[in-house]
C-alpha atoms as a PDB file:
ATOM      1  CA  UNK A   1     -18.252   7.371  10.290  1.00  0.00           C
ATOM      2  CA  UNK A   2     -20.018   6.353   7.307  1.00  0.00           C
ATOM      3  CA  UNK A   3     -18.415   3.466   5.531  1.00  0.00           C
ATOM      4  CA  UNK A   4     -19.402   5.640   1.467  1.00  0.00           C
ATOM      5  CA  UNK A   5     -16.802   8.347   2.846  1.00  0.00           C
ATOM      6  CA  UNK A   6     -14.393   6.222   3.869  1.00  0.00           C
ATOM      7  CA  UNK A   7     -14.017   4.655   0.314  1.00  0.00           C
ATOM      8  CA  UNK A   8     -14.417   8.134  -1.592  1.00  0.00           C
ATOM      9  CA  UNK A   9     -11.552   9.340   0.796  1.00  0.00           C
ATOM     10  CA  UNK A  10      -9.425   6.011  -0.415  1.00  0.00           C
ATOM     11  CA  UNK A  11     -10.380   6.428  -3.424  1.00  0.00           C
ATOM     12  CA  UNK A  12      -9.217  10.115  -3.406  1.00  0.00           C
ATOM     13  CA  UNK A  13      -5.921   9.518  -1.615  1.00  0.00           C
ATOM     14  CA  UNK A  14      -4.762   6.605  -4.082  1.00  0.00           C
ATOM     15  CA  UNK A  15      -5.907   9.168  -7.140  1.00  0.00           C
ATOM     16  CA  UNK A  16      -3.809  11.904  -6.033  1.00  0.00           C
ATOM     17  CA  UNK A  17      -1.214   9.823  -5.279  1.00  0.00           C
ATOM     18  CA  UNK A  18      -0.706   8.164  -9.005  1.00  0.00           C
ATOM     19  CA  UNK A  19      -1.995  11.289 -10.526  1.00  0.00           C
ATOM     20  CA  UNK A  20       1.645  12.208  -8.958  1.00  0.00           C
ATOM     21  CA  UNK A  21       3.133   9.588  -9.445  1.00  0.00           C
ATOM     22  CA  UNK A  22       2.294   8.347 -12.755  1.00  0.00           C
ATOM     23  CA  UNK A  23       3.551   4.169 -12.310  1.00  0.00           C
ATOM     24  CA  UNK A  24       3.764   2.042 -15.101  1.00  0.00           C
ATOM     25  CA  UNK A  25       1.697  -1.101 -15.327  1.00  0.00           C
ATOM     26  CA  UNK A  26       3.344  -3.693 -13.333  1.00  0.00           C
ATOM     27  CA  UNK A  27       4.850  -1.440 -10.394  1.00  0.00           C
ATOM     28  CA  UNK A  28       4.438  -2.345  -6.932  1.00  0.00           C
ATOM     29  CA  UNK A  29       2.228  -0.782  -4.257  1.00  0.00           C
ATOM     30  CA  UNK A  30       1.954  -1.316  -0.826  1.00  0.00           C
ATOM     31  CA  UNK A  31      -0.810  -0.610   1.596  1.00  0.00           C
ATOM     32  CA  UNK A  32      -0.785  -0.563   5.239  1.00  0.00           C
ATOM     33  CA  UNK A  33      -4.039   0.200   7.039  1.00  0.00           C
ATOM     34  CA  UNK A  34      -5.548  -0.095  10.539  1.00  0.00           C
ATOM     35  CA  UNK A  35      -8.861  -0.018  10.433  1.00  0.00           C
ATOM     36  CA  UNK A  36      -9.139   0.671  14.359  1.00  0.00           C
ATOM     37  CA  UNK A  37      -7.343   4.346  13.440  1.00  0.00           C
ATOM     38  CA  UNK A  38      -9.788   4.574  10.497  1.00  0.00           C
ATOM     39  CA  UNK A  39     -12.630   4.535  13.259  1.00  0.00           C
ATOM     40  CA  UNK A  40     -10.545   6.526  15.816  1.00  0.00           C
ATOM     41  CA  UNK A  41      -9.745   4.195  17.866  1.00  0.00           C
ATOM     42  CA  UNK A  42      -5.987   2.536  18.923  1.00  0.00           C
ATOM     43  CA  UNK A  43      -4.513   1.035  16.161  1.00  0.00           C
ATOM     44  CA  UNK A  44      -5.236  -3.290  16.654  1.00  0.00           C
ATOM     45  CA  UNK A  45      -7.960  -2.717  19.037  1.00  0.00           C
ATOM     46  CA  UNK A  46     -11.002  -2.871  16.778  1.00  0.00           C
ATOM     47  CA  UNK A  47     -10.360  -3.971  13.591  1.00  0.00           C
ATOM     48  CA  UNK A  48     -13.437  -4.228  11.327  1.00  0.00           C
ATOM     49  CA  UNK A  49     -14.563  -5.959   8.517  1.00  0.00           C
ATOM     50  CA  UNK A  50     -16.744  -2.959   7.231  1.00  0.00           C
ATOM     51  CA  UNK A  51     -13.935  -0.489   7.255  1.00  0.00           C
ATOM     52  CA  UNK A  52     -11.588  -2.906   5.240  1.00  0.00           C
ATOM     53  CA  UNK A  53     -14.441  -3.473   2.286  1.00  0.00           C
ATOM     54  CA  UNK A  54     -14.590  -0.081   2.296  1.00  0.00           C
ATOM     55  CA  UNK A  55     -11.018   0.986   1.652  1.00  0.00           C
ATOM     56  CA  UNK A  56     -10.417  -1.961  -0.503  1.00  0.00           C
ATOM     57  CA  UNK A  57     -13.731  -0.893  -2.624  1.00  0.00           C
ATOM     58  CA  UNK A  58     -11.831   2.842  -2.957  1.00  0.00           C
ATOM     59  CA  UNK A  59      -8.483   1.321  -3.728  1.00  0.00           C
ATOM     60  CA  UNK A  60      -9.109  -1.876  -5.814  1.00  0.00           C
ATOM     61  CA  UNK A  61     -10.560  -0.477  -8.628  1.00  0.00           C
ATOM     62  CA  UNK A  62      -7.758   2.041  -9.030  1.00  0.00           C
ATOM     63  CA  UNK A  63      -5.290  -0.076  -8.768  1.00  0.00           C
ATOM     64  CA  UNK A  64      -6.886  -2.387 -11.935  1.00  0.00           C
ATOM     65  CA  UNK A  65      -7.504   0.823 -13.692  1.00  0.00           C
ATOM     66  CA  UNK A  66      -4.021   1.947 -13.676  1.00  0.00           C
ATOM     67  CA  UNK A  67      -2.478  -2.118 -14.362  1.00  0.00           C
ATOM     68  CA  UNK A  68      -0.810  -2.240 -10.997  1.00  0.00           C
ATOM     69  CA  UNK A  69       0.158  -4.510  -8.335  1.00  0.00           C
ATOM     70  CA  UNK A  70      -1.115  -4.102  -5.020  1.00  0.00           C
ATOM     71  CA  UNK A  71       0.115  -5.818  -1.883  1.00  0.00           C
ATOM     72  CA  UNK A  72      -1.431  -5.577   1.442  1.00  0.00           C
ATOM     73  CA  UNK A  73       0.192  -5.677   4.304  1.00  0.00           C
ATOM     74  CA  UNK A  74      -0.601  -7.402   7.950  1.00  0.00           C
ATOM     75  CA  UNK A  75       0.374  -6.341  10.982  1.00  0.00           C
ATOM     76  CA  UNK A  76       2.738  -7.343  13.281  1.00  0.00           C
ATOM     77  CA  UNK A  77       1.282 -10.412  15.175  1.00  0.00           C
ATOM     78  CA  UNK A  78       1.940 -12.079  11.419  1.00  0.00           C
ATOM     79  CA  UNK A  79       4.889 -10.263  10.748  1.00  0.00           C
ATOM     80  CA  UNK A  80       4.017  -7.923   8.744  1.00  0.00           C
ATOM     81  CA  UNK A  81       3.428 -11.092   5.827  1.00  0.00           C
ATOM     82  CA  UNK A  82       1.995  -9.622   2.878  1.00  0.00           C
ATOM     83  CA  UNK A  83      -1.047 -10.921   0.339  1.00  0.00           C
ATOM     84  CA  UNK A  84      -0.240 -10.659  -3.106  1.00  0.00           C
ATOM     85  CA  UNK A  85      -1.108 -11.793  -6.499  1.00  0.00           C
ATOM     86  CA  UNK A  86       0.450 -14.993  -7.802  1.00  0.00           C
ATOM     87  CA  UNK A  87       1.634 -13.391 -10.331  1.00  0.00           C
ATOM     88  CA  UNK A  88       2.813 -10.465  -8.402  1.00  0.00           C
ATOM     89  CA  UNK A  89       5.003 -13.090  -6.522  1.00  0.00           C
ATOM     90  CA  UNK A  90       6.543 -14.689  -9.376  1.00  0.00           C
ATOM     91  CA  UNK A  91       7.599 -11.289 -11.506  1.00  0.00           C
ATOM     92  CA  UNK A  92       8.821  -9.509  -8.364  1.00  0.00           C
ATOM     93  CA  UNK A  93      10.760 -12.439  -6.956  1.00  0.00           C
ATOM     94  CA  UNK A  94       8.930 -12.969  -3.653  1.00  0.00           C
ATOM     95  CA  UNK A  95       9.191 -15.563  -0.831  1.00  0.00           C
ATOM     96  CA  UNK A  96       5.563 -17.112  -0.105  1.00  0.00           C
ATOM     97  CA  UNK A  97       5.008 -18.305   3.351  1.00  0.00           C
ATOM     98  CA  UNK A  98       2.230 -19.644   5.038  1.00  0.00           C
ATOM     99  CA  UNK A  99       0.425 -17.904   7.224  1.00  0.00           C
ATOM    100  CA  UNK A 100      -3.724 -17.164   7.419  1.00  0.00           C
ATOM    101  CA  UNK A 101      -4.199 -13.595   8.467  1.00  0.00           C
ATOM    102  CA  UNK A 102      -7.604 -13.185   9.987  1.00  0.00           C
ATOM    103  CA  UNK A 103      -9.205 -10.401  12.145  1.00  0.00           C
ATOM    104  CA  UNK A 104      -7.222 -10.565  14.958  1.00  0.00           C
ATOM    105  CA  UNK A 105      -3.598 -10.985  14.018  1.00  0.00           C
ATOM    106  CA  UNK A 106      -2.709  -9.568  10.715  1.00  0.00           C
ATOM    107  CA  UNK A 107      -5.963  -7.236  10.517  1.00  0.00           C
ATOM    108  CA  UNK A 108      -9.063  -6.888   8.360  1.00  0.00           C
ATOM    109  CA  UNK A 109      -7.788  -5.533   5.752  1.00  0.00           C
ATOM    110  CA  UNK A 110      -5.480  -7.893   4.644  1.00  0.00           C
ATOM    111  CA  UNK A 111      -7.893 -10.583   5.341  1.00  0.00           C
ATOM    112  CA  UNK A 112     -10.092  -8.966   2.980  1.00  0.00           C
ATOM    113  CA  UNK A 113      -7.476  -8.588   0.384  1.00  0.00           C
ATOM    114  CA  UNK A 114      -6.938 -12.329   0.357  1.00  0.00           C
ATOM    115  CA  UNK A 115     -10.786 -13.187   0.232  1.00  0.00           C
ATOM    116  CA  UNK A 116     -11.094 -11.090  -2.705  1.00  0.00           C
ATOM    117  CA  UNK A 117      -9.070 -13.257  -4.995  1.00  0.00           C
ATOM    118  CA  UNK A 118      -8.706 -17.035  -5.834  1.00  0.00           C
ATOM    119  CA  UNK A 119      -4.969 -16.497  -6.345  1.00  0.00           C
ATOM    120  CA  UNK A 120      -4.287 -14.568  -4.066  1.00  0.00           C
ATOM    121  CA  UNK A 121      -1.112 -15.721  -1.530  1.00  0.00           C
ATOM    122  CA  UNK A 122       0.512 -14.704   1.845  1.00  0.00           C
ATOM    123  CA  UNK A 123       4.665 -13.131   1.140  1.00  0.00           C
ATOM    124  CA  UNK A 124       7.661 -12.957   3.813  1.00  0.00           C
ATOM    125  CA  UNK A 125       8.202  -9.264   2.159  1.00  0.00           C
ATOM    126  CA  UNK A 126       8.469  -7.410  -0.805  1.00  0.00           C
ATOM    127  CA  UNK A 127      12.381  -6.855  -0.787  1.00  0.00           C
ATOM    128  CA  UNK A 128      12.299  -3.113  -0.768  1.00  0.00           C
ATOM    129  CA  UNK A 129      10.899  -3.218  -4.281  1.00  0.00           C
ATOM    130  CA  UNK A 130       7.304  -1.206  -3.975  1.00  0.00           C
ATOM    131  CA  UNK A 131       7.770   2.238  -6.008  1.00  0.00           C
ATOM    132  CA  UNK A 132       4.315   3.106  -4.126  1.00  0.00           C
ATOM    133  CA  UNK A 133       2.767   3.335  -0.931  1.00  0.00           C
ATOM    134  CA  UNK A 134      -0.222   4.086   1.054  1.00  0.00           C
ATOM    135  CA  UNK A 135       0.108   4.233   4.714  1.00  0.00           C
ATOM    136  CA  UNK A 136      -3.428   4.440   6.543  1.00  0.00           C
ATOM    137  CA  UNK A 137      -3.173   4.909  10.694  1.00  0.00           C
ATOM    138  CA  UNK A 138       0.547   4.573  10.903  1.00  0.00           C
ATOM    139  CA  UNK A 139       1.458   1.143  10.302  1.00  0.00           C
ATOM    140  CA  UNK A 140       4.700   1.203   9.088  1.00  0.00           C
ATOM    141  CA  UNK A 141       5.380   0.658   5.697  1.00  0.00           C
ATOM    142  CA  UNK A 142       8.478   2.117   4.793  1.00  0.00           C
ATOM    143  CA  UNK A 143      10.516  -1.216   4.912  1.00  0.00           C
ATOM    144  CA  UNK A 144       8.984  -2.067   1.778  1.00  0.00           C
ATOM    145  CA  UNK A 145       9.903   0.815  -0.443  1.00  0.00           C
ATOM    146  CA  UNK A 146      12.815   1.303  -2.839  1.00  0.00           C
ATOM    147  CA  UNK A 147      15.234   4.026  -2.269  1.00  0.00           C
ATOM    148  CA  UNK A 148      14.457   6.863  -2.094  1.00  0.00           C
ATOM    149  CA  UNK A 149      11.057   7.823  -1.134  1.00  0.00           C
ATOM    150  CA  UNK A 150       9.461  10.668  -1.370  1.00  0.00           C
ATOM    151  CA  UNK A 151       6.117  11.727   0.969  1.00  0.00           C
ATOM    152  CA  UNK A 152       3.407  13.383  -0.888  1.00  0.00           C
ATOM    153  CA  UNK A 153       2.152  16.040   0.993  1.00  0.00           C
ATOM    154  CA  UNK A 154      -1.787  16.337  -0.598  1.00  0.00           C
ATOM    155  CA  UNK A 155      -4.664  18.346   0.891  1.00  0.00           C
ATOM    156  CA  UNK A 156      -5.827  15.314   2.003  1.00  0.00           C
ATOM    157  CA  UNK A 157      -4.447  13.836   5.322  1.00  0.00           C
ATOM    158  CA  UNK A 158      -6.565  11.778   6.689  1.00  0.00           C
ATOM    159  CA  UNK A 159      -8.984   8.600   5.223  1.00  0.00           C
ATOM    160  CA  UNK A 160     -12.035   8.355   8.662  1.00  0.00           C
ATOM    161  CA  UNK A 161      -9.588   8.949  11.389  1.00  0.00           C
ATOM    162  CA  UNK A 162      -6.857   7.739  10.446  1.00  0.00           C
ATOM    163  CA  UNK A 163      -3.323   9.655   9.910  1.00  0.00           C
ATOM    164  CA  UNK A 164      -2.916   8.911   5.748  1.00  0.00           C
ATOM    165  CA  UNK A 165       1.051   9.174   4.232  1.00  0.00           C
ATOM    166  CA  UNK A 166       1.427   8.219   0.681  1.00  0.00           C
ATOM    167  CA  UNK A 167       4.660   8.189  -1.012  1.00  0.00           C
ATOM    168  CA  UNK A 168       6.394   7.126  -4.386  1.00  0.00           C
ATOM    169  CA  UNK A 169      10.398   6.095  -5.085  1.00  0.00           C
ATOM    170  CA  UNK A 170      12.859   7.780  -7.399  1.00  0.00           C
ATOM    171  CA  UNK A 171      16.526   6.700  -8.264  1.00  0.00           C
ATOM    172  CA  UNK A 172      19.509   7.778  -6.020  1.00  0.00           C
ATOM    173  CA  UNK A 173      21.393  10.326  -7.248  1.00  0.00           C
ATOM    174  CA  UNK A 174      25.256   9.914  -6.869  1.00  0.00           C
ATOM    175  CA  UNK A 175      27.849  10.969  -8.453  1.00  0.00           C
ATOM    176  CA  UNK A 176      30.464  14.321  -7.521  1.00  0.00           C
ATOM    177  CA  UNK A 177      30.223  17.763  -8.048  1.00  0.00           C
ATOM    178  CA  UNK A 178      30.725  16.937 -11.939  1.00  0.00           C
ATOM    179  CA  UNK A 179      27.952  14.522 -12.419  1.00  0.00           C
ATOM    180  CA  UNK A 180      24.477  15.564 -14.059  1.00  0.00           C
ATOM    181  CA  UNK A 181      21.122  14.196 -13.985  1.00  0.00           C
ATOM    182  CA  UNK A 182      18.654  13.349 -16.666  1.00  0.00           C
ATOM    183  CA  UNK A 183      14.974  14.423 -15.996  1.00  0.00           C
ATOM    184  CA  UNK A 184      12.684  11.790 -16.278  1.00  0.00           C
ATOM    185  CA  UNK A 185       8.966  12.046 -16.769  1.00  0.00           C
ATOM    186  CA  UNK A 186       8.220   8.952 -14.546  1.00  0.00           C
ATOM    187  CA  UNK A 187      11.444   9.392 -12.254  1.00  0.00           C
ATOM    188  CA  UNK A 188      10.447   6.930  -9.586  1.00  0.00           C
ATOM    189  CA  UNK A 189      10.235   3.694 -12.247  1.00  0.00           C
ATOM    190  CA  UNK A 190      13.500   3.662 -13.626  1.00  0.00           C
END
């Protein structure tokens, strides 16, 4: 698969999902990907460096564009640790750790992410606080959402291979049979 689609169909799915959406600057988003499903094949069995440049190249820019945070998560041989900004870390509370992802246990694409930036840092999680989230081949995500998330079901279902879910938070609602709820034009960041 050529590595220019691959970032137009990142690019794509991370547009259509804050087109939705519509964060605030500061929110948190969360991407999982395996670039192994991007490229067909079993998810950890051929991660490559290629495939992560290429989503992050679809995906950074966005994320800049629209003044948000973006943390990328590695798999499970590191825990599912994730890189982060520093200051990322320090408004959202989070617990660094240390811990080097590199191809083979935590993935490309988190490796990437942290060779991207000087200040860039390895956290335990993200407390359930992402509003956003980008799942690319199935890695399992959902831990580090708010409640309660909601799928976005766009024409587009797939970045290379790879199965693609992308979903944003909204507020619980609770309350009895006499409670009423105001309509917000950004729901998921209240």
């Amino acid at each position: 698969m050529e590595l220019s689609l691959i970032r137009e169909q990142a690019e794509s799915a991370i547009r259509a999902l804050l087109e939705v959406a519509k964060p605030q600057k500061g929110e948190l988003m969360v991407l999982g990907c395996s670039t192994s499903e991007v490229q067909g094949k079993r998810i950890g069995s051929s991660s490559s460096e290629d495939v992560a440049k290429a989503i992050l190249d679809g995906v950074l820019p966005v994320v800049e564009e629209y003044g948000i945070f973006l943390a990328v998560q590695g798999c499970e041989h590191i825990n599912r640790c994730l890189c982060v900004s520093h200051k990322c870390m320090e408004q959202y509370n989070l617990q660094h750790v240390w811990v080097k992802p590199w191809l083979h246990a935590g993935g490309a694409c988190v490796t990437e992410a942290l060779s991207r930036t000087d200040e860039g840092l390895m956290v335990e999680d993200l407390k359930a606080q992402a509003t956003l989230a980008m799942d690319v081949g199935d890695t399992l995500i959902g831990m580090h959402l708010r409640a309660v998330a909601v799928p976005l079901h766009c024409a587009q279902r797939k970045v290379g291979d790879a199965n693609l879910v992308l979903a944003y938070t909204r507020p619980k609602y609770v309350g009895g049979p006499r409670a009423q709820y105001e309509t917000a034009q950004n729901p998921h960041s209240l």
